[in-house]
N, C-alpha and C. Protein backbone atom coordinates (compact mmCIF):
# COMPACT_ATOMS: atom_id res chain seq x y z
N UNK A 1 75.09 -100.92 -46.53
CA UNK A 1 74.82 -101.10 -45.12
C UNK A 1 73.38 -100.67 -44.80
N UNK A 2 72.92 -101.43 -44.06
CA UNK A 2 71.54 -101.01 -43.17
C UNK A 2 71.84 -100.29 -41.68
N UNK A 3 70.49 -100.00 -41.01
CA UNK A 3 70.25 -99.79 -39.87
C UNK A 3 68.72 -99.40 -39.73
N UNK A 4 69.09 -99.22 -38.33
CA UNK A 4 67.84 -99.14 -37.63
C UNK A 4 67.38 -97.64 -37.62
N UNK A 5 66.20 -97.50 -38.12
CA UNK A 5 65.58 -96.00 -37.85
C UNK A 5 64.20 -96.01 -37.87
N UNK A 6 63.85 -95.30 -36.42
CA UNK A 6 62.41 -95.20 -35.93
C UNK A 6 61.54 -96.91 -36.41
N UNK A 7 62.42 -97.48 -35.40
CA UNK A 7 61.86 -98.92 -35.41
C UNK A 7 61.46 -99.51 -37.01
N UNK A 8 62.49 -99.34 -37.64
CA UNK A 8 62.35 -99.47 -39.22
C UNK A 8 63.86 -100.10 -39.31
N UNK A 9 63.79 -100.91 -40.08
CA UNK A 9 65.33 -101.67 -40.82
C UNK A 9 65.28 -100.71 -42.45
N UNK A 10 65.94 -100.41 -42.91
CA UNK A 10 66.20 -99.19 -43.69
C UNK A 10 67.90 -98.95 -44.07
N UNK A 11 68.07 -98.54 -45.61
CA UNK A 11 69.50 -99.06 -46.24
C UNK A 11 70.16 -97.39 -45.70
N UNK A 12 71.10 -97.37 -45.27
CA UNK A 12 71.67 -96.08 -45.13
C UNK A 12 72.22 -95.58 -46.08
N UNK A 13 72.30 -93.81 -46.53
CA UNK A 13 72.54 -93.66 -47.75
C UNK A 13 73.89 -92.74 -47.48
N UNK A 14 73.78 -92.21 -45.87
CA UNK A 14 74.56 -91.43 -45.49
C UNK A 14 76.53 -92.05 -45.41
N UNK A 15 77.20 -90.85 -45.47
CA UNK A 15 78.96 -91.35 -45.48
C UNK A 15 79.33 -90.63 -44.43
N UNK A 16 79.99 -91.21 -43.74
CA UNK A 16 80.87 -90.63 -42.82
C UNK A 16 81.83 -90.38 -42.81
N UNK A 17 82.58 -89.47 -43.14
CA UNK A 17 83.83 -88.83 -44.16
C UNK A 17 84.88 -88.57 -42.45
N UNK A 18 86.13 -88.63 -43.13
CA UNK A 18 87.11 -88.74 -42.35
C UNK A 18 87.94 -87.29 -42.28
N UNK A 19 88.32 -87.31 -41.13
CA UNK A 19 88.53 -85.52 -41.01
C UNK A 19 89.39 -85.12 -42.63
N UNK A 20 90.60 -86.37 -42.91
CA UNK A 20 90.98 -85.30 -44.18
C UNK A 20 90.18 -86.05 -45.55
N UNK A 21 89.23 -86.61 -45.41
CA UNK A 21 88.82 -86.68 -46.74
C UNK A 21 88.08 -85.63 -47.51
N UNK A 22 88.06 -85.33 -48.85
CA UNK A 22 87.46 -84.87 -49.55
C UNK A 22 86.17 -84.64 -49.24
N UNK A 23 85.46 -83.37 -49.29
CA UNK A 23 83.50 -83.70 -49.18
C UNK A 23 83.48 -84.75 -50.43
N UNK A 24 82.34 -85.37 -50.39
CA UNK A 24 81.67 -86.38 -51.12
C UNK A 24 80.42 -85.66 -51.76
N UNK A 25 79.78 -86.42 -52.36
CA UNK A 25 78.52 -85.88 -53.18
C UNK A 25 77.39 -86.88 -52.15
N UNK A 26 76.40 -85.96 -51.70
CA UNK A 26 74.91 -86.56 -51.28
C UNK A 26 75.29 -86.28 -49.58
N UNK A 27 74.39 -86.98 -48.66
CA UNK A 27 74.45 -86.97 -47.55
C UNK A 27 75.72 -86.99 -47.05
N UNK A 28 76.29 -86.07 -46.10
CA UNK A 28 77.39 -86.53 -45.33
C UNK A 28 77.79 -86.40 -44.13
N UNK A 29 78.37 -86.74 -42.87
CA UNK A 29 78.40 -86.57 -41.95
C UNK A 29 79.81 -86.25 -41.43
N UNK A 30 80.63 -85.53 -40.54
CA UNK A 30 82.01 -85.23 -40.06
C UNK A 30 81.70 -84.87 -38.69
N UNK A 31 82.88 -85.00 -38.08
CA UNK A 31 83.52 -85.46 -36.83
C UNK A 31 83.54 -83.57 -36.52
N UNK A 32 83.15 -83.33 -35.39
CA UNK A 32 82.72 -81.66 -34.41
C UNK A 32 83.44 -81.01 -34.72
N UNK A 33 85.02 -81.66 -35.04
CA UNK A 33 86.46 -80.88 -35.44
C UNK A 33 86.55 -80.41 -36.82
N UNK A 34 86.00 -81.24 -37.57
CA UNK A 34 86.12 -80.65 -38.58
C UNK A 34 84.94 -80.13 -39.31
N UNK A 35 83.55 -80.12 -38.33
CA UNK A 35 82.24 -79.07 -38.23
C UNK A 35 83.46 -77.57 -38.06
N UNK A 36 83.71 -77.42 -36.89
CA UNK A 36 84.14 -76.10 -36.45
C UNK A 36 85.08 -75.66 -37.45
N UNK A 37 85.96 -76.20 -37.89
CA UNK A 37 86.95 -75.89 -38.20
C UNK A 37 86.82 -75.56 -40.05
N UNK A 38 85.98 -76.13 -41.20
CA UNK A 38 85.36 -75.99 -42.01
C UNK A 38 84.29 -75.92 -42.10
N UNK A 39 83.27 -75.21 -41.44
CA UNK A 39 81.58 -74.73 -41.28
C UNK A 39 81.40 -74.44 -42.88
N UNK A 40 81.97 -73.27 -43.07
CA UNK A 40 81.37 -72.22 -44.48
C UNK A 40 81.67 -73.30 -45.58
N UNK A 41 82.70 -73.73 -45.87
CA UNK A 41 82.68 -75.05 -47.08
C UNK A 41 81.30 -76.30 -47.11
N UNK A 42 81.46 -76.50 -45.48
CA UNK A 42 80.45 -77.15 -45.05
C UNK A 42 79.14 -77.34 -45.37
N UNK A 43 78.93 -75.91 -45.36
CA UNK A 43 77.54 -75.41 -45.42
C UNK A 43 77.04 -75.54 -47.00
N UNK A 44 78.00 -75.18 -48.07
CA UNK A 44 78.32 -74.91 -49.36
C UNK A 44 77.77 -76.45 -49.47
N UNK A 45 77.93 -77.29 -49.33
CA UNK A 45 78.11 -78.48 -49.93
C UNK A 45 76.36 -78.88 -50.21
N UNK A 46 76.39 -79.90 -51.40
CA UNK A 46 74.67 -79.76 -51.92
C UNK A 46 74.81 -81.33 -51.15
N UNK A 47 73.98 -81.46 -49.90
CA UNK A 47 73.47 -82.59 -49.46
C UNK A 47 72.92 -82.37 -48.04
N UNK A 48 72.69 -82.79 -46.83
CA UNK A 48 72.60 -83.03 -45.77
C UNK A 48 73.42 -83.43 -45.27
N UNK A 49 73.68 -82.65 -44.11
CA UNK A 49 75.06 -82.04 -43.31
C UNK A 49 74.79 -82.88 -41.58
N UNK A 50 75.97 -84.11 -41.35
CA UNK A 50 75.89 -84.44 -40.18
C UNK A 50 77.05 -84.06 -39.33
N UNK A 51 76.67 -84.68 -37.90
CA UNK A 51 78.09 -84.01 -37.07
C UNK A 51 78.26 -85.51 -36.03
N UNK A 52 79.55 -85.94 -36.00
CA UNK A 52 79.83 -86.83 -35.26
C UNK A 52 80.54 -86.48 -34.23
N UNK A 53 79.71 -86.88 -32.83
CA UNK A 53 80.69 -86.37 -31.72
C UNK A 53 80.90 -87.75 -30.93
N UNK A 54 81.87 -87.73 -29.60
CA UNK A 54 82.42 -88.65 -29.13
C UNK A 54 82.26 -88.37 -27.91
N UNK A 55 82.06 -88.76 -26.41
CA UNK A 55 81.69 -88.50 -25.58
C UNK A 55 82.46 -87.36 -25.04
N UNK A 56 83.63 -87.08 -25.39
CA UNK A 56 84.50 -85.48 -24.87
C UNK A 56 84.00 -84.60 -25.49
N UNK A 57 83.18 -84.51 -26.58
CA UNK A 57 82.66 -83.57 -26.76
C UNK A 57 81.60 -82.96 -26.50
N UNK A 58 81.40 -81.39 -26.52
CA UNK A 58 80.34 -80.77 -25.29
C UNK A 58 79.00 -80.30 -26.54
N UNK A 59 77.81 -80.53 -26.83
CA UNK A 59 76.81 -80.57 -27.37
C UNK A 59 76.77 -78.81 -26.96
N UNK A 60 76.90 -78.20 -26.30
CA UNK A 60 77.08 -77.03 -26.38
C UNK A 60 77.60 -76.05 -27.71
N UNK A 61 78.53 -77.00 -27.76
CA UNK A 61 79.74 -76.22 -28.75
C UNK A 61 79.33 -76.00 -30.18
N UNK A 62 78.16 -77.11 -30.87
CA UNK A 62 77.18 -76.83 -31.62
C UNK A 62 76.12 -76.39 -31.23
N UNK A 63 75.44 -76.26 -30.59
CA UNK A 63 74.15 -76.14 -30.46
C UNK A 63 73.77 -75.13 -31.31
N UNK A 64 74.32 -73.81 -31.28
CA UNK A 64 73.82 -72.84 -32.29
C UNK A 64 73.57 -73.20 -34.06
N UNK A 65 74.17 -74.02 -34.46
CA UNK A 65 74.33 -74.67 -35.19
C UNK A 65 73.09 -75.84 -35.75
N UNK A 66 72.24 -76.57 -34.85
CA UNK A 66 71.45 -77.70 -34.99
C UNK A 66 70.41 -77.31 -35.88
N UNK A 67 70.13 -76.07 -36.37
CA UNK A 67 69.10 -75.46 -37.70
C UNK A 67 69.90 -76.25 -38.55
N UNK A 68 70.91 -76.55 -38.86
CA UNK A 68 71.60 -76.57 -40.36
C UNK A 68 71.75 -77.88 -40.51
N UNK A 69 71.75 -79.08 -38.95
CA UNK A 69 72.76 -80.77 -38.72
C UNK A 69 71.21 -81.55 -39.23
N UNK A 70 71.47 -82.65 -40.13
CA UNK A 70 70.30 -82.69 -39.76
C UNK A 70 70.62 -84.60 -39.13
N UNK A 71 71.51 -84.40 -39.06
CA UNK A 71 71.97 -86.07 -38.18
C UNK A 71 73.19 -85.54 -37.18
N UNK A 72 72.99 -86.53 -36.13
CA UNK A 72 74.15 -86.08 -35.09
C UNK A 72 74.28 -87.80 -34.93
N UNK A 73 75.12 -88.22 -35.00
CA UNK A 73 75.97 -89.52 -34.49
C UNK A 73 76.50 -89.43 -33.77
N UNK A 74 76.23 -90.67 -32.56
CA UNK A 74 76.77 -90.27 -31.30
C UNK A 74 77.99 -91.68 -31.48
N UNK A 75 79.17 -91.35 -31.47
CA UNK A 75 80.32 -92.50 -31.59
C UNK A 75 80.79 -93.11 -30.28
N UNK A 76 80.07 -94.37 -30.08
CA UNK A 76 80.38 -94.96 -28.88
C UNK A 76 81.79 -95.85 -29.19
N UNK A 77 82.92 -95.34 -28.33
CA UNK A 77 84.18 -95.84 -27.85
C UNK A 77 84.36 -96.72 -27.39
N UNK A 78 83.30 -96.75 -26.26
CA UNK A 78 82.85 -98.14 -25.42
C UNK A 78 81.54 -98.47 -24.68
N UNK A 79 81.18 -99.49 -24.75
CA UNK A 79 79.82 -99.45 -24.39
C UNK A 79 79.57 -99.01 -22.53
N UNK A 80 80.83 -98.90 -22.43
CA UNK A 80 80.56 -98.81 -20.67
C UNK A 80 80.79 -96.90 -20.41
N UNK A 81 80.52 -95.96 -21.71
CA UNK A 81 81.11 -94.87 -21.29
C UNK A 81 79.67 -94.07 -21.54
N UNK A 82 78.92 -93.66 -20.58
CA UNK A 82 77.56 -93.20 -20.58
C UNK A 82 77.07 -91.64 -21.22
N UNK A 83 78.45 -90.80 -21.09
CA UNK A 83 78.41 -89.51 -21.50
C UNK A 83 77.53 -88.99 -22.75
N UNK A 84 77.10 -90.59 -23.66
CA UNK A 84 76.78 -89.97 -24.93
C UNK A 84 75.08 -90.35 -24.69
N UNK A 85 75.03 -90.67 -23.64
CA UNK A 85 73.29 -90.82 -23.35
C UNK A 85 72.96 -89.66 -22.71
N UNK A 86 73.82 -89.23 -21.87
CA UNK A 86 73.48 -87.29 -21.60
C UNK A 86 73.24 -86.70 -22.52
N UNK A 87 74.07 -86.69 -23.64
CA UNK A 87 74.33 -85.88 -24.99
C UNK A 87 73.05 -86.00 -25.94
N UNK A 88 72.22 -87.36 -25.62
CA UNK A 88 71.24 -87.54 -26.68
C UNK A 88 69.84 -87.01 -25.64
N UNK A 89 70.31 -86.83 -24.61
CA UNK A 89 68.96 -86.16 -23.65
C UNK A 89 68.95 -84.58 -23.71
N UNK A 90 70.15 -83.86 -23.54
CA UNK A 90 70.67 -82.83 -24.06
C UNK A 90 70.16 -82.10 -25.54
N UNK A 91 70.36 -83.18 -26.27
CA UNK A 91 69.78 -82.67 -27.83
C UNK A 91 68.25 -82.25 -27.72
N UNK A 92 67.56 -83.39 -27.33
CA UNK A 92 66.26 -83.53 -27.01
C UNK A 92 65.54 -82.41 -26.39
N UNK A 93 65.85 -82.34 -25.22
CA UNK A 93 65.52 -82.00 -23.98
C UNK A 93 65.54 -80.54 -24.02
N UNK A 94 67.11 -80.00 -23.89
CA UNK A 94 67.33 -79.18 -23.84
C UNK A 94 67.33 -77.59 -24.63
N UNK A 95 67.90 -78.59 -26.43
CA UNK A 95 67.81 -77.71 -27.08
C UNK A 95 66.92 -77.89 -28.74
N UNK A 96 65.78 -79.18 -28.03
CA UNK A 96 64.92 -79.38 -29.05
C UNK A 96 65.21 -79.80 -30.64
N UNK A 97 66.03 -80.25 -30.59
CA UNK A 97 66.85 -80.82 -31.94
C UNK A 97 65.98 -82.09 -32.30
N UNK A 98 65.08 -82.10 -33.63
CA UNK A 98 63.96 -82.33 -33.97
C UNK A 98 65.15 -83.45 -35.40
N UNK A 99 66.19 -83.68 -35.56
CA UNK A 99 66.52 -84.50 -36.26
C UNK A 99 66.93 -85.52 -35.89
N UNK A 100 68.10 -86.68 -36.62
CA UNK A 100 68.38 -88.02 -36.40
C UNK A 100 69.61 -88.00 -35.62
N UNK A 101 69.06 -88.42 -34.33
CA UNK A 101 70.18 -88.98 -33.42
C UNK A 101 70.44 -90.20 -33.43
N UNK A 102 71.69 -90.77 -34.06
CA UNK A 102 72.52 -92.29 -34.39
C UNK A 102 73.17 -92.33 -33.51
N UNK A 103 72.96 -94.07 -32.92
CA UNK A 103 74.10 -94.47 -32.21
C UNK A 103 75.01 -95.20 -33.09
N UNK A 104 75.87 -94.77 -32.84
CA UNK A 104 76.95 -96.09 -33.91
C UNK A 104 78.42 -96.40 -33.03
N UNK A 105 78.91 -97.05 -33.63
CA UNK A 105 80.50 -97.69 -32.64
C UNK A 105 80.24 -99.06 -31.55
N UNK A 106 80.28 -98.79 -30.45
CA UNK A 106 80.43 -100.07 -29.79
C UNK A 106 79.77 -100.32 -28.38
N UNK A 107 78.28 -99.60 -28.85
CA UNK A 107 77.24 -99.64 -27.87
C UNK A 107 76.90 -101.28 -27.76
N UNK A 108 76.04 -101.54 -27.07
CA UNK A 108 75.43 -103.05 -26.96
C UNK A 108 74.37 -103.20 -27.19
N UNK A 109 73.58 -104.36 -27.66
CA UNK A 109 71.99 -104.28 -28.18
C UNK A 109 71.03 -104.13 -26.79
N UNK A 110 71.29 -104.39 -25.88
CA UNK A 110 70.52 -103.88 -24.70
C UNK A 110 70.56 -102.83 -24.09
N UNK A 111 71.52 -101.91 -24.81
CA UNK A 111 71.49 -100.58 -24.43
C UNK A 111 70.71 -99.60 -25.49
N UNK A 112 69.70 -100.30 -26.54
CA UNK A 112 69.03 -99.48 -26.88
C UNK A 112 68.36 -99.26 -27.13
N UNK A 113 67.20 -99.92 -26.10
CA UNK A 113 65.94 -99.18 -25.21
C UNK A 113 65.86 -98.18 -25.28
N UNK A 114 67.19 -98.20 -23.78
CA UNK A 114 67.64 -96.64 -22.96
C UNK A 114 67.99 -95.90 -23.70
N UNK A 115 68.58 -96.04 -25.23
CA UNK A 115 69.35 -94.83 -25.85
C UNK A 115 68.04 -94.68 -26.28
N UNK A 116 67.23 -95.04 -26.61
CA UNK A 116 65.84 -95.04 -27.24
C UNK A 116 65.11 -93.82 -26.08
N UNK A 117 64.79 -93.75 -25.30
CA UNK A 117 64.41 -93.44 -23.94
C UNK A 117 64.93 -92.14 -23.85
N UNK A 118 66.31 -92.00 -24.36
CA UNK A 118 66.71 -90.12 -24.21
C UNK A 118 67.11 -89.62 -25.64
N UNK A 119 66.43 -90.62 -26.54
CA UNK A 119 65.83 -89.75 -28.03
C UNK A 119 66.78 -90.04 -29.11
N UNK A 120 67.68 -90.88 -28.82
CA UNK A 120 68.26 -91.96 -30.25
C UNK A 120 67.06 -92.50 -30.58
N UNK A 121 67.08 -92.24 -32.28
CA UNK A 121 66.34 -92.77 -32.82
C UNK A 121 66.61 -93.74 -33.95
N UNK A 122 68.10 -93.55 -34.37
CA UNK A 122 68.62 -94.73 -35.00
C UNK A 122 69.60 -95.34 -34.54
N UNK A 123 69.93 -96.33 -34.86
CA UNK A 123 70.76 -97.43 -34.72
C UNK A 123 71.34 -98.24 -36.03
N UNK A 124 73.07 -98.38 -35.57
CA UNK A 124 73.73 -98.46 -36.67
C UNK A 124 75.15 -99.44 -36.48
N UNK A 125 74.41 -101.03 -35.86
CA UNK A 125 75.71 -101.75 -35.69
C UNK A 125 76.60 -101.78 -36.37
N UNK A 126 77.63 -102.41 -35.79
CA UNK A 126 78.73 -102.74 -36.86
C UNK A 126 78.59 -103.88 -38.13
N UNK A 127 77.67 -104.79 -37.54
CA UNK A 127 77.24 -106.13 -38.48
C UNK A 127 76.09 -105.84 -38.45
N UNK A 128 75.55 -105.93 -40.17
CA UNK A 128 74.24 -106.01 -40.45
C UNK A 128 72.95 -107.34 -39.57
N UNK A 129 74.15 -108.53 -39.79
CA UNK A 129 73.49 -109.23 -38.87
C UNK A 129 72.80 -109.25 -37.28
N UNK A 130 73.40 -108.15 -36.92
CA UNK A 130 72.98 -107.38 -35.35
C UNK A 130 71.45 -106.90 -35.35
N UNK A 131 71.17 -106.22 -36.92
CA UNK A 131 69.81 -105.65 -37.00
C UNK A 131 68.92 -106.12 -36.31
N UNK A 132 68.51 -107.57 -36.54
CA UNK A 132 67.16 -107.77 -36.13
C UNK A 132 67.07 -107.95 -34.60
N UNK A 133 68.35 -108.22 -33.65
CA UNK A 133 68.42 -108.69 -32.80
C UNK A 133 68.40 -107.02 -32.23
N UNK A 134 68.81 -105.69 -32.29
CA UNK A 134 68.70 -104.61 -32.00
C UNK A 134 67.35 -104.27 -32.19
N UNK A 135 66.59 -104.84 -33.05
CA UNK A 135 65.29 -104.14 -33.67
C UNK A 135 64.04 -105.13 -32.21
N UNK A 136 65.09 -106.28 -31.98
CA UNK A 136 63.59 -106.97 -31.05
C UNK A 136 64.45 -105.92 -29.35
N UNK A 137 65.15 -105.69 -29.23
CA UNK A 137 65.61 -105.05 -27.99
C UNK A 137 64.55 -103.45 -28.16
N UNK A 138 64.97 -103.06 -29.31
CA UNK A 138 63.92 -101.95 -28.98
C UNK A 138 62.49 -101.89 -28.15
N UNK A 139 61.89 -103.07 -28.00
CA UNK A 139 60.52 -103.06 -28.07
C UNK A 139 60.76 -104.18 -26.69
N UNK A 140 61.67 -104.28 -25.58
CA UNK A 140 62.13 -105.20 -24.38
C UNK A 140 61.38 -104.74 -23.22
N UNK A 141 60.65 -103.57 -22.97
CA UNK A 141 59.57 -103.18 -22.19
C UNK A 141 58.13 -102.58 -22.35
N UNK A 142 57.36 -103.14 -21.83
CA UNK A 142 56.31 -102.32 -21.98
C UNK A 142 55.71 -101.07 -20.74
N UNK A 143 56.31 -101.18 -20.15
CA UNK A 143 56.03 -100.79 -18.69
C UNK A 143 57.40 -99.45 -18.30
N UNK A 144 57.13 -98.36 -18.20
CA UNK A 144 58.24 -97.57 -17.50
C UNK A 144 58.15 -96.80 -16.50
N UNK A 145 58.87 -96.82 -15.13
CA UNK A 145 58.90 -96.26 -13.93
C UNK A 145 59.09 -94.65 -13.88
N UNK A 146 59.98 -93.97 -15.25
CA UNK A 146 60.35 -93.03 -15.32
C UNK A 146 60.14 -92.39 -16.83
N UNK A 147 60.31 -91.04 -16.75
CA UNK A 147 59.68 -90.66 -17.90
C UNK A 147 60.96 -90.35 -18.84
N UNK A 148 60.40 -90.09 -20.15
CA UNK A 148 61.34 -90.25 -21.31
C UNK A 148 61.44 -88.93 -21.93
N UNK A 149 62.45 -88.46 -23.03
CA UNK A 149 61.88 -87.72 -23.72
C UNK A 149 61.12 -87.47 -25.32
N UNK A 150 60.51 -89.15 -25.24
CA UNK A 150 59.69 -88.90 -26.26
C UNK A 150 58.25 -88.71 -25.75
């Protein structure tokens, strides 16, 4: 699989492991529940450590934590549920989280400008074929009324 990162088409190397699967070998990423709930194994593991949250979840609840994440995936449910564009302004903004914020799940290609705008920096359709058509949306304004946090 590909995606989009920092206006780059680029092969993803990362797995997104399922609360009961096994850790894997190399990059991996898990769901906030099973961040909290296995941290110290977590931590143990030889790769780069992500955290997938879903819009009920409160960016708070890691934050102490964001030294160690070095990807946060934001899992869109539905493209009409906005909570996870707070969450990526939040990272940014608030508590300076200097790694890869992914959108993935069932955002829309015109929504990611704006996810662009509060500091998603990758993008990760479901069909590879989506890429290029996400990659020309990135770049859909030149002009902005309001400020960003890049």
């Amino acid at each position: 699989m590909q995606l989009i990162k920092d206006k780059k088409i680029i092969d993803d190397h990362w797995q997104s492991l399922a609360d009961d699967a096994e850790l894997a070998a190399g990059d991996i990423s898990v769901s906030l529940s099973r961040w909290q709930q296995d941290k110290p194994r977590l931590l143990a593991h030889n790769g780069k450590l992500g955290v997938r949250i879903t819009p009920a979840d409160a960016v708070a609840d890691f934050a102490d934590d964001l030294d160690k994440i070095a990807l946060v995936e934001l899992d869109f449910p539905d493209f009409a549920d906005g909570r996870l564009f707070s969450h990526a302004w939040l990272l940014r903004s608030r508590y300076g989280y200097q790694g890869e914020i992914r959108a993935t799940g069932h955002y829309m290609p015109d929504q990611v400008f704006y996810l662009s705008r509060v500091g998603v920096n990758a993008f990760k359709p479901a069909k590879d074929e989506q890429l290029p058509v996400e990659l020309a949306y990135l770049n859909d304004f030149t002009v902005n009324y309001q400020v960003s946090v890049n």
